[in-house]
N, C-alpha and C. Protein backbone atom coordinates (compact mmCIF):
# COMPACT_ATOMS: atom_id res chain seq x y z
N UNK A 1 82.39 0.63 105.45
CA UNK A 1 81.29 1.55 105.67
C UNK A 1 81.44 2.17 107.05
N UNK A 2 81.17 3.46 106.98
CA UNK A 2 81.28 4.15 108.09
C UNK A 2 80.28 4.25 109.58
N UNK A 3 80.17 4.34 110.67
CA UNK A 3 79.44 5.03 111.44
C UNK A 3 78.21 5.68 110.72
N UNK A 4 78.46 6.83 109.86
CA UNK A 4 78.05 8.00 109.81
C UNK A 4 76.96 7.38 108.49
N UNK A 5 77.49 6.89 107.54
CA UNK A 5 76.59 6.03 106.25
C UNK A 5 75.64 5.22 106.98
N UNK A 6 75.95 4.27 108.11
CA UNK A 6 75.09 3.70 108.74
C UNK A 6 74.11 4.32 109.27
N UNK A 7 74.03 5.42 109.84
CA UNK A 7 73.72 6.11 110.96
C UNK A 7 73.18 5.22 111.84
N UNK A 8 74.99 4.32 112.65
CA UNK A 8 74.94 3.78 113.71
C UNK A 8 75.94 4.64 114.62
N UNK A 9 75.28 4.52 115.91
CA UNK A 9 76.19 5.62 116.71
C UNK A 9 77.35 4.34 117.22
N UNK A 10 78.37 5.61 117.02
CA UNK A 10 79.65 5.34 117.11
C UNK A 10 79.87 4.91 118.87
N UNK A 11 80.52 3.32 118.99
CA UNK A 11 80.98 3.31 120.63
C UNK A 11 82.52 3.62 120.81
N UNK A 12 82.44 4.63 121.88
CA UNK A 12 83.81 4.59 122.30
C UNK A 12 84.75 3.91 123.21
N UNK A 13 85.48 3.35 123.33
CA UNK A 13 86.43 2.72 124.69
C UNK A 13 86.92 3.63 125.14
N UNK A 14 87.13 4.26 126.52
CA UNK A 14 87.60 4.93 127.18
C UNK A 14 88.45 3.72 128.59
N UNK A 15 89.81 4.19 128.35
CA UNK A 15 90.85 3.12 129.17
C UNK A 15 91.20 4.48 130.54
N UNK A 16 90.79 4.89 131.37
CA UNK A 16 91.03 5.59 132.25
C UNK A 16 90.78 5.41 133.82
N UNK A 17 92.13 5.31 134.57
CA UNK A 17 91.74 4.76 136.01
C UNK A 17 91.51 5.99 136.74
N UNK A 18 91.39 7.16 136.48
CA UNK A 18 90.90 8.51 137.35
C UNK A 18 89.27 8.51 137.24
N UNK A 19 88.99 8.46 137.82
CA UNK A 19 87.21 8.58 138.09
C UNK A 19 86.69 9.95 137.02
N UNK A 20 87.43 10.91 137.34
CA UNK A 20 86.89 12.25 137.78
C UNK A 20 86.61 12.48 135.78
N UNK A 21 88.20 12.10 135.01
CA UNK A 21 88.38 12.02 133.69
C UNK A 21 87.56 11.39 132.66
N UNK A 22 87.66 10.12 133.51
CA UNK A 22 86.46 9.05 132.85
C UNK A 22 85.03 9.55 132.87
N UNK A 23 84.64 9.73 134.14
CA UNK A 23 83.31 10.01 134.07
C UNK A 23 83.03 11.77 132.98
N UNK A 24 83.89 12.56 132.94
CA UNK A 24 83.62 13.82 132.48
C UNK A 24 83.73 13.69 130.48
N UNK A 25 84.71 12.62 130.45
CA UNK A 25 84.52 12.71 128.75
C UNK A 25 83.72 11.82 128.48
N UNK A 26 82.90 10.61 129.61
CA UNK A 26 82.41 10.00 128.95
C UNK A 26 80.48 10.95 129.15
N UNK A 27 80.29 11.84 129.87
CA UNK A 27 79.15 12.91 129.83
C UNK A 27 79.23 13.43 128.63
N UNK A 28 80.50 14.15 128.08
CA UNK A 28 80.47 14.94 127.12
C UNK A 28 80.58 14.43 125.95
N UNK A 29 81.55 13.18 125.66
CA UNK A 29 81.18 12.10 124.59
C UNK A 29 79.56 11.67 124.40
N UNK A 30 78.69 11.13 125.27
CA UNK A 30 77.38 10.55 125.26
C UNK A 30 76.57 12.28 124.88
N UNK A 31 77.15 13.25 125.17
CA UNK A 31 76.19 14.06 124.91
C UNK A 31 75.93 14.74 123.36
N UNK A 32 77.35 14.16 122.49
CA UNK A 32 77.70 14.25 121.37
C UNK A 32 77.12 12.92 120.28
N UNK A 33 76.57 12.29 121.17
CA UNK A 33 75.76 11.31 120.63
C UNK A 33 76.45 9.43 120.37
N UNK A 34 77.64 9.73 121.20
CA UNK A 34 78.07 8.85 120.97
C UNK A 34 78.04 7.86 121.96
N UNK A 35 78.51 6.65 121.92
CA UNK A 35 77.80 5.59 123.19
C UNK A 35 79.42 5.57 123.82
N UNK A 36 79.48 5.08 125.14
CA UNK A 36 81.06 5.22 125.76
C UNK A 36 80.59 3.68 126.46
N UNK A 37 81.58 3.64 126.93
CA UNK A 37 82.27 2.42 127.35
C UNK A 37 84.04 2.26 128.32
N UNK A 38 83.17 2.74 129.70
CA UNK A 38 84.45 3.06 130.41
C UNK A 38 85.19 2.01 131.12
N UNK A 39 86.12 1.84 131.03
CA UNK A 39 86.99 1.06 131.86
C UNK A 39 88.07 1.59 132.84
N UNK A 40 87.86 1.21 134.04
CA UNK A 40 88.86 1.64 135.16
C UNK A 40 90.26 1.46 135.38
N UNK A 41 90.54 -0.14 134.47
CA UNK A 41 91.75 -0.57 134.36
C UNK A 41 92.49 -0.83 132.72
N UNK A 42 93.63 -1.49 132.91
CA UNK A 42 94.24 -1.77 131.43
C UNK A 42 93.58 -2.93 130.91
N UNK A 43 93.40 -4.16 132.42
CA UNK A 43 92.76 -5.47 131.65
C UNK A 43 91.55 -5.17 131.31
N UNK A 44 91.08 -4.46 131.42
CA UNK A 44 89.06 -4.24 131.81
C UNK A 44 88.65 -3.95 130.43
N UNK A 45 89.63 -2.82 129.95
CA UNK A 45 89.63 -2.25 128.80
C UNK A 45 90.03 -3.39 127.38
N UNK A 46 91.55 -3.94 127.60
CA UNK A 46 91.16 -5.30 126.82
C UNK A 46 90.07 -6.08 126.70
N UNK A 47 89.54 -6.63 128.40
CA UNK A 47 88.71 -7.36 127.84
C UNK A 47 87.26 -6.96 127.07
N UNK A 48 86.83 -5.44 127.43
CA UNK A 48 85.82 -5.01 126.28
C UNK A 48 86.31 -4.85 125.12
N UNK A 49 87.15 -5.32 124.76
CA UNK A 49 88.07 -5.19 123.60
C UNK A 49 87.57 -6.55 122.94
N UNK A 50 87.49 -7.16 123.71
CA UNK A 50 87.72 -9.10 123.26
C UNK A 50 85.98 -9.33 122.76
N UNK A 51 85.68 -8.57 123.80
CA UNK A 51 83.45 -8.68 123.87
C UNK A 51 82.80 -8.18 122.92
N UNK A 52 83.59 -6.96 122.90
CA UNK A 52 82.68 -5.90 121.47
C UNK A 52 83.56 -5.53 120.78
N UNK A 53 82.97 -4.76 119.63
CA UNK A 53 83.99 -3.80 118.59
C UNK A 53 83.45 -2.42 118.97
N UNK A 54 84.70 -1.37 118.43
CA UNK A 54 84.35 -0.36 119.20
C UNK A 54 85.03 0.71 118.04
N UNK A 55 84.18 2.32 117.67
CA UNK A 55 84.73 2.74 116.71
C UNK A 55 85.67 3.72 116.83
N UNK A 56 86.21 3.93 118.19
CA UNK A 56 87.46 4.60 118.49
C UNK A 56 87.84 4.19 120.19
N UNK A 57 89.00 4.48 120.43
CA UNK A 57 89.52 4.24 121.71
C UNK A 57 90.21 5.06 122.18
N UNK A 58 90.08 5.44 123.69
CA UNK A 58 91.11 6.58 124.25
C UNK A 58 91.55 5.73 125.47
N UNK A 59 93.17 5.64 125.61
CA UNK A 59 93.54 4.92 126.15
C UNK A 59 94.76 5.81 127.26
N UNK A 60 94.50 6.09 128.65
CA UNK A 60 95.72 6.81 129.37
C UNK A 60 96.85 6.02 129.57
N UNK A 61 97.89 6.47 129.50
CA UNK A 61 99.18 6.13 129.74
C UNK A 61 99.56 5.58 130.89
N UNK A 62 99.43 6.08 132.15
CA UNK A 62 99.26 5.47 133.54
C UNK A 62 98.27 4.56 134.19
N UNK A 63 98.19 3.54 134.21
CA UNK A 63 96.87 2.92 134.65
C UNK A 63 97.37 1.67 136.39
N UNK A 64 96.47 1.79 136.94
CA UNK A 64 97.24 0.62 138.29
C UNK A 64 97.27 -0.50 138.07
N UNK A 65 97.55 -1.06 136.67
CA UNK A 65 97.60 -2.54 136.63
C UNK A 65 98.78 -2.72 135.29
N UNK A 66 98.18 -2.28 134.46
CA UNK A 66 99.68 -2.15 133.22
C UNK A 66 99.45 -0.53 132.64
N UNK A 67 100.04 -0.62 131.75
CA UNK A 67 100.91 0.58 131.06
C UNK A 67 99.60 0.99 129.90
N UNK A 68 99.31 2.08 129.85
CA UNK A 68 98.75 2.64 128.32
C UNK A 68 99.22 1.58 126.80
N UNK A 69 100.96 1.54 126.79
CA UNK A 69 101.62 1.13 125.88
C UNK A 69 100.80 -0.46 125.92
N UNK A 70 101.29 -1.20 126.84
CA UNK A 70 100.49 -2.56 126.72
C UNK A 70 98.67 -2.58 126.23
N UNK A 71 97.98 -1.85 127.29
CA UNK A 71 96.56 -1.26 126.57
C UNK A 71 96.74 -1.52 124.80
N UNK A 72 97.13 -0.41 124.38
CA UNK A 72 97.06 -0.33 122.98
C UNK A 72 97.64 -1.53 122.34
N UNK A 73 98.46 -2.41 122.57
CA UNK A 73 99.49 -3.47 121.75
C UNK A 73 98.06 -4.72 122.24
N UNK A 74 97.68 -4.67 123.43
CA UNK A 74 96.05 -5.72 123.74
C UNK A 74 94.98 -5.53 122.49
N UNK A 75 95.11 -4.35 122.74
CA UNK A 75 93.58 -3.90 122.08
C UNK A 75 94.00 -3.94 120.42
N UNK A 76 95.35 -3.71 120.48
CA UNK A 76 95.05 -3.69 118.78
C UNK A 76 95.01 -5.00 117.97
N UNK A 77 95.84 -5.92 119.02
CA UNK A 77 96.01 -7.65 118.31
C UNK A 77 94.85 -7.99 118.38
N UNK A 78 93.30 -7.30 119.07
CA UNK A 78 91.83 -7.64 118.96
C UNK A 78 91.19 -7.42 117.52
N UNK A 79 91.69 -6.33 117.36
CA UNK A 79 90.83 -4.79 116.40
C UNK A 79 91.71 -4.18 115.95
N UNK A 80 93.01 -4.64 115.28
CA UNK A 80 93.71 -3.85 114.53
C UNK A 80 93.33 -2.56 113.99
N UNK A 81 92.25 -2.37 113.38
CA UNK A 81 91.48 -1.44 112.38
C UNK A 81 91.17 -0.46 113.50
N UNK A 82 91.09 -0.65 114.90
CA UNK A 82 90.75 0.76 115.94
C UNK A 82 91.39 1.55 115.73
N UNK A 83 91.01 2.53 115.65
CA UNK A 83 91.46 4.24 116.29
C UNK A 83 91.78 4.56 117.71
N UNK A 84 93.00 4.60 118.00
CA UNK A 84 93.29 4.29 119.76
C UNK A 84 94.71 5.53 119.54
N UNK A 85 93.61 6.40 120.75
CA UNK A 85 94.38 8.10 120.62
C UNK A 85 95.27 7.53 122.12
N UNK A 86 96.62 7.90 122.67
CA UNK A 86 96.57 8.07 124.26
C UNK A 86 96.99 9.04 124.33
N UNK A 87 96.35 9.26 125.86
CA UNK A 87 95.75 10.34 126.49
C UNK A 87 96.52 10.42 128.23
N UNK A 88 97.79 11.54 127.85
CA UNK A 88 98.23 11.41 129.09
C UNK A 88 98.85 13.06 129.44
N UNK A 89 99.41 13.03 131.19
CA UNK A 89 99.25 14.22 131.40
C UNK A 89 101.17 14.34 131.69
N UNK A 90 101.75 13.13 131.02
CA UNK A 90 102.87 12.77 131.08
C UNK A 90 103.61 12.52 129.58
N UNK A 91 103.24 13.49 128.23
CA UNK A 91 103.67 13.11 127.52
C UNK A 91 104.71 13.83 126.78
N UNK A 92 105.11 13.45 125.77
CA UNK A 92 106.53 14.41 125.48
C UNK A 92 106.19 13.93 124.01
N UNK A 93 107.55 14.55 123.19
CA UNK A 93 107.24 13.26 121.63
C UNK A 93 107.37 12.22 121.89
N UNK A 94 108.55 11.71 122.73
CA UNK A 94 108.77 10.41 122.67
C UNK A 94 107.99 9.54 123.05
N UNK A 95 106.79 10.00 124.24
CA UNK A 95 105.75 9.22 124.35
C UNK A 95 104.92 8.75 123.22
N UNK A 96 104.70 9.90 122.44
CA UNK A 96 103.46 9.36 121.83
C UNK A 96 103.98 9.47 120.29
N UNK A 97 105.08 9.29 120.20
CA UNK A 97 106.17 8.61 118.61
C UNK A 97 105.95 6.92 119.24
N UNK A 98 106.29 6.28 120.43
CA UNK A 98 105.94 5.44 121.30
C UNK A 98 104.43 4.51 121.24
N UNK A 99 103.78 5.89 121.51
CA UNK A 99 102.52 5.09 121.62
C UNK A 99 102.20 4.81 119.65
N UNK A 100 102.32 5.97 118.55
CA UNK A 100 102.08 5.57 117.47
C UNK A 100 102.99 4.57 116.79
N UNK A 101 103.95 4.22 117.11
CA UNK A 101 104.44 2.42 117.00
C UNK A 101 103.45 1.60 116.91
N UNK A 102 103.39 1.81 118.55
CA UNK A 102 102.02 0.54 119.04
C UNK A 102 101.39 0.39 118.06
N UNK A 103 100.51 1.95 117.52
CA UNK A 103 99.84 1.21 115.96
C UNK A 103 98.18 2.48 117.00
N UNK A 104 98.99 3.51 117.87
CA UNK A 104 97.98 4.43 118.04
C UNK A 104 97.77 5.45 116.92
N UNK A 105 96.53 6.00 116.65
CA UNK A 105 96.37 7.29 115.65
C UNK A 105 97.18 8.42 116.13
N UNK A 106 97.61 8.54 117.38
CA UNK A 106 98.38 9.81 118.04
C UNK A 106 98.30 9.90 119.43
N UNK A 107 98.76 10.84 119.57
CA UNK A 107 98.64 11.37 121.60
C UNK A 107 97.69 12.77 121.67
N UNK A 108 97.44 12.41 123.23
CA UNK A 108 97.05 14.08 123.47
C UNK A 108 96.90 14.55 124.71
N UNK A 109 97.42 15.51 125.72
CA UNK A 109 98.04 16.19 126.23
C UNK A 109 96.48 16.03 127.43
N UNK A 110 96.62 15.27 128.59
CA UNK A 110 96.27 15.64 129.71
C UNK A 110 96.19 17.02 130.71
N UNK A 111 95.25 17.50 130.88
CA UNK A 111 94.15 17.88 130.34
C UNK A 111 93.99 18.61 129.00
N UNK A 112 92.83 18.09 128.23
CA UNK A 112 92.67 18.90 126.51
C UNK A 112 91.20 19.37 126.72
N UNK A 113 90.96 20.48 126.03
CA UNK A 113 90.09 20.59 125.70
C UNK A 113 89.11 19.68 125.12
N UNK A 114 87.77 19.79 125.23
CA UNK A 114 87.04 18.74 124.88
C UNK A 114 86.99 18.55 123.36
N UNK A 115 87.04 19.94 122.77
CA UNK A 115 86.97 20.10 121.43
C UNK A 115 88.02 19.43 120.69
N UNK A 116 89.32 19.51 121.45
CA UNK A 116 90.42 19.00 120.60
C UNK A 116 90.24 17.31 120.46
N UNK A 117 89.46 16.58 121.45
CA UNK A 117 89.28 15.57 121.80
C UNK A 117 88.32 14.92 120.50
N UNK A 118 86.94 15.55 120.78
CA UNK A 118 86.16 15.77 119.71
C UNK A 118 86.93 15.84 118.14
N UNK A 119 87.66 16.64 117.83
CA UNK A 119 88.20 16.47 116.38
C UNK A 119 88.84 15.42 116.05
N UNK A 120 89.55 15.07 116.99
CA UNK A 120 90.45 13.79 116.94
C UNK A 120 89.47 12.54 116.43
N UNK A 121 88.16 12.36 117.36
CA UNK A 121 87.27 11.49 117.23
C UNK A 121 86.63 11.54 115.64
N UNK A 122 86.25 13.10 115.10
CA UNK A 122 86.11 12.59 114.11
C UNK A 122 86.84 12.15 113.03
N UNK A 123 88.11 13.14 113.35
CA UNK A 123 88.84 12.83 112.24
C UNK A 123 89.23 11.55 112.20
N UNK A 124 89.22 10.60 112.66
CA UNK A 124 90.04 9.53 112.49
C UNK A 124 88.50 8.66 112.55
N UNK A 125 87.25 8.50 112.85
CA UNK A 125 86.56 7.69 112.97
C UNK A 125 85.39 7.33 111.86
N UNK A 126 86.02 8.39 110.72
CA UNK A 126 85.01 8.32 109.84
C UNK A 126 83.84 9.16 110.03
N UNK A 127 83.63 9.96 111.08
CA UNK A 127 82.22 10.93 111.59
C UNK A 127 82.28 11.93 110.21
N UNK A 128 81.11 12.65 110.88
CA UNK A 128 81.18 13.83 109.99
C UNK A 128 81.85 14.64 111.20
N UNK A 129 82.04 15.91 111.25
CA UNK A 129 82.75 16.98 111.88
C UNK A 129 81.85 17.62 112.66
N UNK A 130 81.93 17.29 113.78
CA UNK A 130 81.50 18.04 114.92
C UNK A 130 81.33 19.86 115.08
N UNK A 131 80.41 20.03 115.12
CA UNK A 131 80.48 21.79 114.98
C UNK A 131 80.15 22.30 116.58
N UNK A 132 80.08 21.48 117.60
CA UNK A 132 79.79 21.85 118.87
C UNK A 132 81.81 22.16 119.48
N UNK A 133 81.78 23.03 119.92
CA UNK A 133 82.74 23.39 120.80
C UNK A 133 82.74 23.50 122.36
N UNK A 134 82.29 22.23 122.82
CA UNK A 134 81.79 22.30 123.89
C UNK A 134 83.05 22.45 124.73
C-alpha cells in the first residue's frame, strides 16, 4: 500500500553534507507536503535509516565521512524496498550505472531543477504526480 492510498505523508531522507542544498530541497520538499529528514553526514543518514522507515531517499555522492556509494549499500541492507536517487554534481554514466548496482532507482545531476527532483519522487514513490513546477 502506498503513501498516497494511505494518505500518509511521505518521509524523505536527504544524505547531504552542503548546508545550503540540504536546507533548500528540504523547504521545497516540506512545501510539497512531504516530511524531510536531513542528514549532514553518510553515518547520520544510515543511522536514520536503522530508527525509521522512510518513503524515498536522496543520497550525494561526496560526503566528509564516506562515499554516497557506501550511503546507499548502508541504507539499503536496512530498507531494501527504498527508493534511493544520488544526487551529485560529479556524475557521468558510470557514476550512476555505479550507484544503480548499489540497488539506487537512478542519478541526478547537481544542480537540478526542483521539478526534475519532484518527478523522480513521484515516480518511483508511489505518489500521485505532482503538478507544481516549482
Amino acid at each position: 500500500m502506498t503513501c498516497a492510498e494511505t494518505n500518509e505523508k511521505l518521509t524523505i531522507l536527504i544524505v547531504d553534507d552542503e548546508p545550503s542544498v540540504g536546507d533548500a530541497l528540504k523547504l521545497v520538499l516540506e512545501a510539497h507536503g512531504y516530511e524531510v529528514v536531513l542528514a549532514t553526514n553518510g553515518h547520520d543518514g544510515i543511522d536514520h535509516a536503522r530508527r525509521r522507515r522512510f518513503g524515498f531517499g536522496i543520497v550525494d555522492l561526496f560526503l566528509t565521512d564516506i562515499t554516497g556509494f557506501q550511503v546507499i549499500t548502508g541504507i539499503r541492507s536496512l530498507q531494501p524496498e527504498l527508493p534511493i536517487v544520488l544526487m551529485t554534481a560529479h556524475g557521468s554514466p558510470t557514476v550512476f550505472a555505479e550507484a544503480i548496482k548499489l540497488g539506487a532507482v537512478g542519478g541526478i545531476a547537481k544542480p537540478s531543477p526542483f521539478s526534475e527532483i519532484l518527478k523522480l519522487i513521484d515516480t518511483h514513490a508511489g505518489r500521485p504526480p505532482t503538478t507544481d513546477t516549482a
